[in-house]
C-alpha atoms as a PDB file:
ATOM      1  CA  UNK A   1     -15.759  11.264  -1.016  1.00  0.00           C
ATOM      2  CA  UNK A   2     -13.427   8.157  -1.235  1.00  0.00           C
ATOM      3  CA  UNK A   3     -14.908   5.101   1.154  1.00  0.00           C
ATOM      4  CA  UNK A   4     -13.815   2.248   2.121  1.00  0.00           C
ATOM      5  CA  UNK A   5     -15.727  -1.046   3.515  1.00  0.00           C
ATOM      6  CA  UNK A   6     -14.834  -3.972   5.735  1.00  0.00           C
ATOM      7  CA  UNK A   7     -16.734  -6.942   6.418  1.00  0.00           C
ATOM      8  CA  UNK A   8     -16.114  -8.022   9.723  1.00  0.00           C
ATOM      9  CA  UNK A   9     -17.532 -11.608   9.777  1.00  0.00           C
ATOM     10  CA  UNK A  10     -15.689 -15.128  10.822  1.00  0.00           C
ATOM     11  CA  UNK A  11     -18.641 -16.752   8.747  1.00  0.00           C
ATOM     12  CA  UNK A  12     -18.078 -14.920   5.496  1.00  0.00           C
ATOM     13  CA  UNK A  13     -14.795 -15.222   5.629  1.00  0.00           C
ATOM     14  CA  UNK A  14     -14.295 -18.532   6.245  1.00  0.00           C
ATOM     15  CA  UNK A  15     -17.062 -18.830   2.870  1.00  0.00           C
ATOM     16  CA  UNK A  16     -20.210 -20.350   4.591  1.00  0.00           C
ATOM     17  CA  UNK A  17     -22.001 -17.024   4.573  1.00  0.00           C
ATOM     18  CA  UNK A  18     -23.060 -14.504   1.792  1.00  0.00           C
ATOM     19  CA  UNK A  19     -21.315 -11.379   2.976  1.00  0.00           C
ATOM     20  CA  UNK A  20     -24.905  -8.986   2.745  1.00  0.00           C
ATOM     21  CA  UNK A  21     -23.678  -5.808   4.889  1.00  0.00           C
ATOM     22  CA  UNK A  22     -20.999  -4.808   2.907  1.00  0.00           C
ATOM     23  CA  UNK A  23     -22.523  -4.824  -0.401  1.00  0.00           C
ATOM     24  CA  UNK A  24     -25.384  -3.184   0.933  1.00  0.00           C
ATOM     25  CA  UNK A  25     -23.384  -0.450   2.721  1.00  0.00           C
ATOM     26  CA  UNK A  26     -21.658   0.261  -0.625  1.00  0.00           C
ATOM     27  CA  UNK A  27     -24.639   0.446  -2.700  1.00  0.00           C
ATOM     28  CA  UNK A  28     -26.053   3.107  -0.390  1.00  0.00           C
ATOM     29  CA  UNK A  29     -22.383   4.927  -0.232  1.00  0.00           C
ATOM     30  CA  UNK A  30     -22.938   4.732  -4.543  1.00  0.00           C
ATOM     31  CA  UNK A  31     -26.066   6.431  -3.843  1.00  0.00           C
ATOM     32  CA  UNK A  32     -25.105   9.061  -1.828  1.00  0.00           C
ATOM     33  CA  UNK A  33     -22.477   9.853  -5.176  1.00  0.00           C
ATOM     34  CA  UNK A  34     -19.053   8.701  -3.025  1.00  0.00           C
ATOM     35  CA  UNK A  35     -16.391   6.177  -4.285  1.00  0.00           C
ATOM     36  CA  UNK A  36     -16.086   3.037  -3.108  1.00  0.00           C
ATOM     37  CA  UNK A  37     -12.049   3.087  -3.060  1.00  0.00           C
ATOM     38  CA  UNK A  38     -11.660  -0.349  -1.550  1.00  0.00           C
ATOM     39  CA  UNK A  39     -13.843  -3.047  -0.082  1.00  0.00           C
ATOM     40  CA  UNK A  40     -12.758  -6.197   2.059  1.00  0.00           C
ATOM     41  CA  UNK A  41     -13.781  -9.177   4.161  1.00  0.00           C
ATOM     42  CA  UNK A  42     -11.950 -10.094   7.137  1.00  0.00           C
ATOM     43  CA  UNK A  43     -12.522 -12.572  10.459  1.00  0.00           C
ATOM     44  CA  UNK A  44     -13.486 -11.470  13.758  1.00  0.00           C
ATOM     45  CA  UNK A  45      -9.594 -11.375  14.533  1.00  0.00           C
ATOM     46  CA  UNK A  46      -8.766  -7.831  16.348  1.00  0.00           C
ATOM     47  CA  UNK A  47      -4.781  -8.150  14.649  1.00  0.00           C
ATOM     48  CA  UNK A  48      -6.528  -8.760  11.233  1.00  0.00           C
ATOM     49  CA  UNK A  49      -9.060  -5.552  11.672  1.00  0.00           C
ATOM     50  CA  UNK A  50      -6.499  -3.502  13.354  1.00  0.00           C
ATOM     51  CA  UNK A  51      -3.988  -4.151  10.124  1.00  0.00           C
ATOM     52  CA  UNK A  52      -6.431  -3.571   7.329  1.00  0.00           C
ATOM     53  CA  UNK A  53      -7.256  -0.071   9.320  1.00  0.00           C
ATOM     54  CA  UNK A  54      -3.788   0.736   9.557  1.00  0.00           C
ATOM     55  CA  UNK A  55      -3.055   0.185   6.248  1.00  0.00           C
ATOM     56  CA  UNK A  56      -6.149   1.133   4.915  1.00  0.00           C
ATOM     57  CA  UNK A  57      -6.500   4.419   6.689  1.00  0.00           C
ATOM     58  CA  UNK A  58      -2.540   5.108   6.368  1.00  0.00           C
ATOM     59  CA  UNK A  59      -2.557   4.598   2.118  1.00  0.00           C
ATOM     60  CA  UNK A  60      -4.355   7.813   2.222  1.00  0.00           C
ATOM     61  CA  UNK A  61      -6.732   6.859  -0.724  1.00  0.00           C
ATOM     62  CA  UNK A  62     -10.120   6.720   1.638  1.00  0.00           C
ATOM     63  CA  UNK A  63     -11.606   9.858   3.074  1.00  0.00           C
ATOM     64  CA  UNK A  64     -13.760   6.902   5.404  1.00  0.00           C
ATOM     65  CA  UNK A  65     -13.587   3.516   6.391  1.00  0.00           C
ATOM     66  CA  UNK A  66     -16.902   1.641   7.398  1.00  0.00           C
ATOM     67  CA  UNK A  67     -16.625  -1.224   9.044  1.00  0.00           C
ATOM     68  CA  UNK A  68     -19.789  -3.241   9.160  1.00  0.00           C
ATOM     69  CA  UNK A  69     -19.880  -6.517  11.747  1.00  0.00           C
ATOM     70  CA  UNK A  70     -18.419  -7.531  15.056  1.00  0.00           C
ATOM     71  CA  UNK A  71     -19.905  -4.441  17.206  1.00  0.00           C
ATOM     72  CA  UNK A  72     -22.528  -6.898  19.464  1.00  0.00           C
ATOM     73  CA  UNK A  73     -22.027  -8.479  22.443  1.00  0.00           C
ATOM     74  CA  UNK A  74     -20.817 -11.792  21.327  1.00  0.00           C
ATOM     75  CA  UNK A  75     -17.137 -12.736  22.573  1.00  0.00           C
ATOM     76  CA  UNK A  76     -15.578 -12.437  19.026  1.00  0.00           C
ATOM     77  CA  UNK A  77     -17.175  -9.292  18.851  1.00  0.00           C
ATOM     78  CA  UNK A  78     -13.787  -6.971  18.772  1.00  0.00           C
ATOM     79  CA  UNK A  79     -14.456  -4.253  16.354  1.00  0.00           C
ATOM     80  CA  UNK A  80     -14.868  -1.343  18.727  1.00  0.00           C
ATOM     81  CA  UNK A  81     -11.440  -2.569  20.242  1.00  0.00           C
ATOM     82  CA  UNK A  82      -9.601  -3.097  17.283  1.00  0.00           C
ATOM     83  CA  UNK A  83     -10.619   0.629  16.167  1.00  0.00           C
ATOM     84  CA  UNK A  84      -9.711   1.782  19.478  1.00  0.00           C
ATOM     85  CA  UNK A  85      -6.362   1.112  19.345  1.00  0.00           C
ATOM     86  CA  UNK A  86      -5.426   2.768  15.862  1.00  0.00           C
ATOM     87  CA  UNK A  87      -7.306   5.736  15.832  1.00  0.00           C
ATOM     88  CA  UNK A  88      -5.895   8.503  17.178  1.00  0.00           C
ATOM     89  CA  UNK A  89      -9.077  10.660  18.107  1.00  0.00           C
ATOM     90  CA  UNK A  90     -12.391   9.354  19.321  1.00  0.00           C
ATOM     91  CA  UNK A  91     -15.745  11.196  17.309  1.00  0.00           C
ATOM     92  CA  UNK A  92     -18.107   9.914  19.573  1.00  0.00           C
ATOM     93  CA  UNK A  93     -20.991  11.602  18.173  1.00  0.00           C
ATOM     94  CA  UNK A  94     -21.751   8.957  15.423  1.00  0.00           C
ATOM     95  CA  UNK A  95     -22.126   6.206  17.251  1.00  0.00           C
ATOM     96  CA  UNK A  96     -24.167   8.249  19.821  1.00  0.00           C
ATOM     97  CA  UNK A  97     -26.274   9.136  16.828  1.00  0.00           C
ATOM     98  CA  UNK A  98     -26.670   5.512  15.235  1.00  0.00           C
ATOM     99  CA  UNK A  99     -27.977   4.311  18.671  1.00  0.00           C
ATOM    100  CA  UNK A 100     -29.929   7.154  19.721  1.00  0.00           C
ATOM    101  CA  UNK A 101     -31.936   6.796  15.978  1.00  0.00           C
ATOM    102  CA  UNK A 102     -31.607   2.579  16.302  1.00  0.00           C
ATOM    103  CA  UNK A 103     -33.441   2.887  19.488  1.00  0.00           C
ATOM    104  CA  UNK A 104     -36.582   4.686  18.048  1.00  0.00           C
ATOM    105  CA  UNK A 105     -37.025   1.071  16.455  1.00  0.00           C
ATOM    106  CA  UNK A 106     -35.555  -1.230  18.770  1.00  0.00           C
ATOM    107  CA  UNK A 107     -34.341  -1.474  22.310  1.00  0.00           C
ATOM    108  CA  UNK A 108     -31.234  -3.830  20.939  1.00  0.00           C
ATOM    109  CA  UNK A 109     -29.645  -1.018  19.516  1.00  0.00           C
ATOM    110  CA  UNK A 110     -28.173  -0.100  22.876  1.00  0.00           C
ATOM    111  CA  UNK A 111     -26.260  -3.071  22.733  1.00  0.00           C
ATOM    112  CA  UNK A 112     -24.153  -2.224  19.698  1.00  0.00           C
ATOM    113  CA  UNK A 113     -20.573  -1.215  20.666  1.00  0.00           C
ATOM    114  CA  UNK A 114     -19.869   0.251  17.571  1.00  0.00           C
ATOM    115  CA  UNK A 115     -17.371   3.590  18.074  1.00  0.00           C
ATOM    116  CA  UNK A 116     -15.648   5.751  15.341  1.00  0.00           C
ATOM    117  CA  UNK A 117     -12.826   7.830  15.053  1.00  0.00           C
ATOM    118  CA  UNK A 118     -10.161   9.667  13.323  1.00  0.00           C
ATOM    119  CA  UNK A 119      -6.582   7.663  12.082  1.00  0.00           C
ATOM    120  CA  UNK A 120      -4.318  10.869  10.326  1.00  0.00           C
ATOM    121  CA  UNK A 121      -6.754  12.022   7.677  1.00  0.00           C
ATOM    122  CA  UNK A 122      -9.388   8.781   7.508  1.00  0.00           C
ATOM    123  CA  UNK A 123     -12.411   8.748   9.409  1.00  0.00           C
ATOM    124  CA  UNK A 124     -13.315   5.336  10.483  1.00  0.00           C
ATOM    125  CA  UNK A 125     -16.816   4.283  11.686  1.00  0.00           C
ATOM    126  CA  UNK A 126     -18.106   0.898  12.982  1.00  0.00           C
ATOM    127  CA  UNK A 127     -21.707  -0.048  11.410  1.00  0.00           C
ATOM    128  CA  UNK A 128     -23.594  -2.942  12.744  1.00  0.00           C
ATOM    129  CA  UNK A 129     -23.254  -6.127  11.274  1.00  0.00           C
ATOM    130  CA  UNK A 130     -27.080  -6.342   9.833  1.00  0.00           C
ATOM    131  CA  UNK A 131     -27.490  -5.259   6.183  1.00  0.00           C
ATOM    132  CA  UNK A 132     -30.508  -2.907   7.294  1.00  0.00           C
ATOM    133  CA  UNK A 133     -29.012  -1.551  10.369  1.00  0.00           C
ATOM    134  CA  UNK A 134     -25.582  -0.956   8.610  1.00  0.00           C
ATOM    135  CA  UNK A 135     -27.696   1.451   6.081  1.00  0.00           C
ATOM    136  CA  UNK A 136     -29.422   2.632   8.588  1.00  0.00           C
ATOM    137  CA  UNK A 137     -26.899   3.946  10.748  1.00  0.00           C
ATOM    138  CA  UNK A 138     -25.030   4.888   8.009  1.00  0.00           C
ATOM    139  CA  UNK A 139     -28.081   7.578   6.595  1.00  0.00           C
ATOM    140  CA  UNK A 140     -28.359   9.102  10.277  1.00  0.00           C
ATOM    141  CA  UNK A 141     -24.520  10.311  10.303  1.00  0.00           C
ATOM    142  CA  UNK A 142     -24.078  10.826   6.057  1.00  0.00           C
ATOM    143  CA  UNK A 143     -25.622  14.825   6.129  1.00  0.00           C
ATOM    144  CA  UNK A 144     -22.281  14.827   8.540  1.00  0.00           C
ATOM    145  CA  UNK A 145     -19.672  12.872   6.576  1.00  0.00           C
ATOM    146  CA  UNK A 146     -18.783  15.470   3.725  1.00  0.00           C
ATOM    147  CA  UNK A 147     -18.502  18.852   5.978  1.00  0.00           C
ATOM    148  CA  UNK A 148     -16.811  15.806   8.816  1.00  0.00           C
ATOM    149  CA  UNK A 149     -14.319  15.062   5.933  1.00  0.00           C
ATOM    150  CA  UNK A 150     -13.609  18.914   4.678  1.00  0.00           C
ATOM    151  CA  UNK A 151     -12.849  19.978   8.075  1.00  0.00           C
ATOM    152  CA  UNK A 152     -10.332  16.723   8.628  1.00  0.00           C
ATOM    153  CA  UNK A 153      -8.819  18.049   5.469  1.00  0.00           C
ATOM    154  CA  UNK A 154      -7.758  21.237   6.420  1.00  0.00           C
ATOM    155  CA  UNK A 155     -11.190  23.095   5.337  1.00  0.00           C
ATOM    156  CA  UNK A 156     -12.673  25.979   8.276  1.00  0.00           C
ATOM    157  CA  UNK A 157     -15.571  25.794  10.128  1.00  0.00           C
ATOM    158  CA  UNK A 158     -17.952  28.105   8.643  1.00  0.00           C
END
């Protein structure tokens, strides 16, 4: 499986913070044997997400896009909108997931935003913005990825 990751984070992008989620994310992604096809930092700027998705998602060359950053509260917090508005399906299971297996540790992880959804044959899925609760939300949907990815593809549900 071919994945890509974003960054979402004004600090790291601007170069006054170590950029920890996305490295992290794609170690685990190496782990689980898929491809890191691309990997990217961007600003909390909703036209700057929204373009890397499109393009990203529209190159064809990632099966999935993980974002990782920008799902809190916070008022530059605009992943969940900028994913909105180029995906063309909602998969609201994985985020319903993440925070149902977040909360068995914390409270806080009802406040993540984070959504996911399908742009033509790319799954995209917003990760929190923490290096451990990126992987972690990551290993409660990844059993679902590959079969998520087949059927996207064209494969039947058997």
């Amino acid at each position: 499986m071919r994945v890509s990751v974003l960054t979402i984070s004004d600090s790291v992008a601007a170069g006054k913070a170590e950029d920890r989620s996305g490295p992290s994310v794609m170690a685990r992604c190496r782990e689980l044997g898929w491809t890191i096809a691309a990997s990217s930092v961007r600003a909390d700027d909703r036209a700057a997400i929204e373009a890397f998705l499109k393009e990203t998602a529209d190159s064809n060359n990632s099966d999935v896009i993980l974002t990782t950053g920008g799902t809190g509260l916070g008022p530059r917090d605009v992943t969940p909108e900028a994913t909105e508005a180029v995906v063309e399906r909602l998969i609201p299971g994985f985020p319903e997931r993440m925070r149902a297996a977040g909360l068995a540790k914390t409270p806080r992880a009802l406040l993540s935003r984070g959504t996911a959804g399908i742009r033509g044959k790319t799954i995209i899925i917003n990760l929190p913005g923490s290096p451990s609760g990126a992987v972690e939300s990551l290993d409660v949907v990844a059993d679902l990825l590959p079969h998520a990815v087949d059927i996207l593809h064209g494969a039947r549900h058997d």
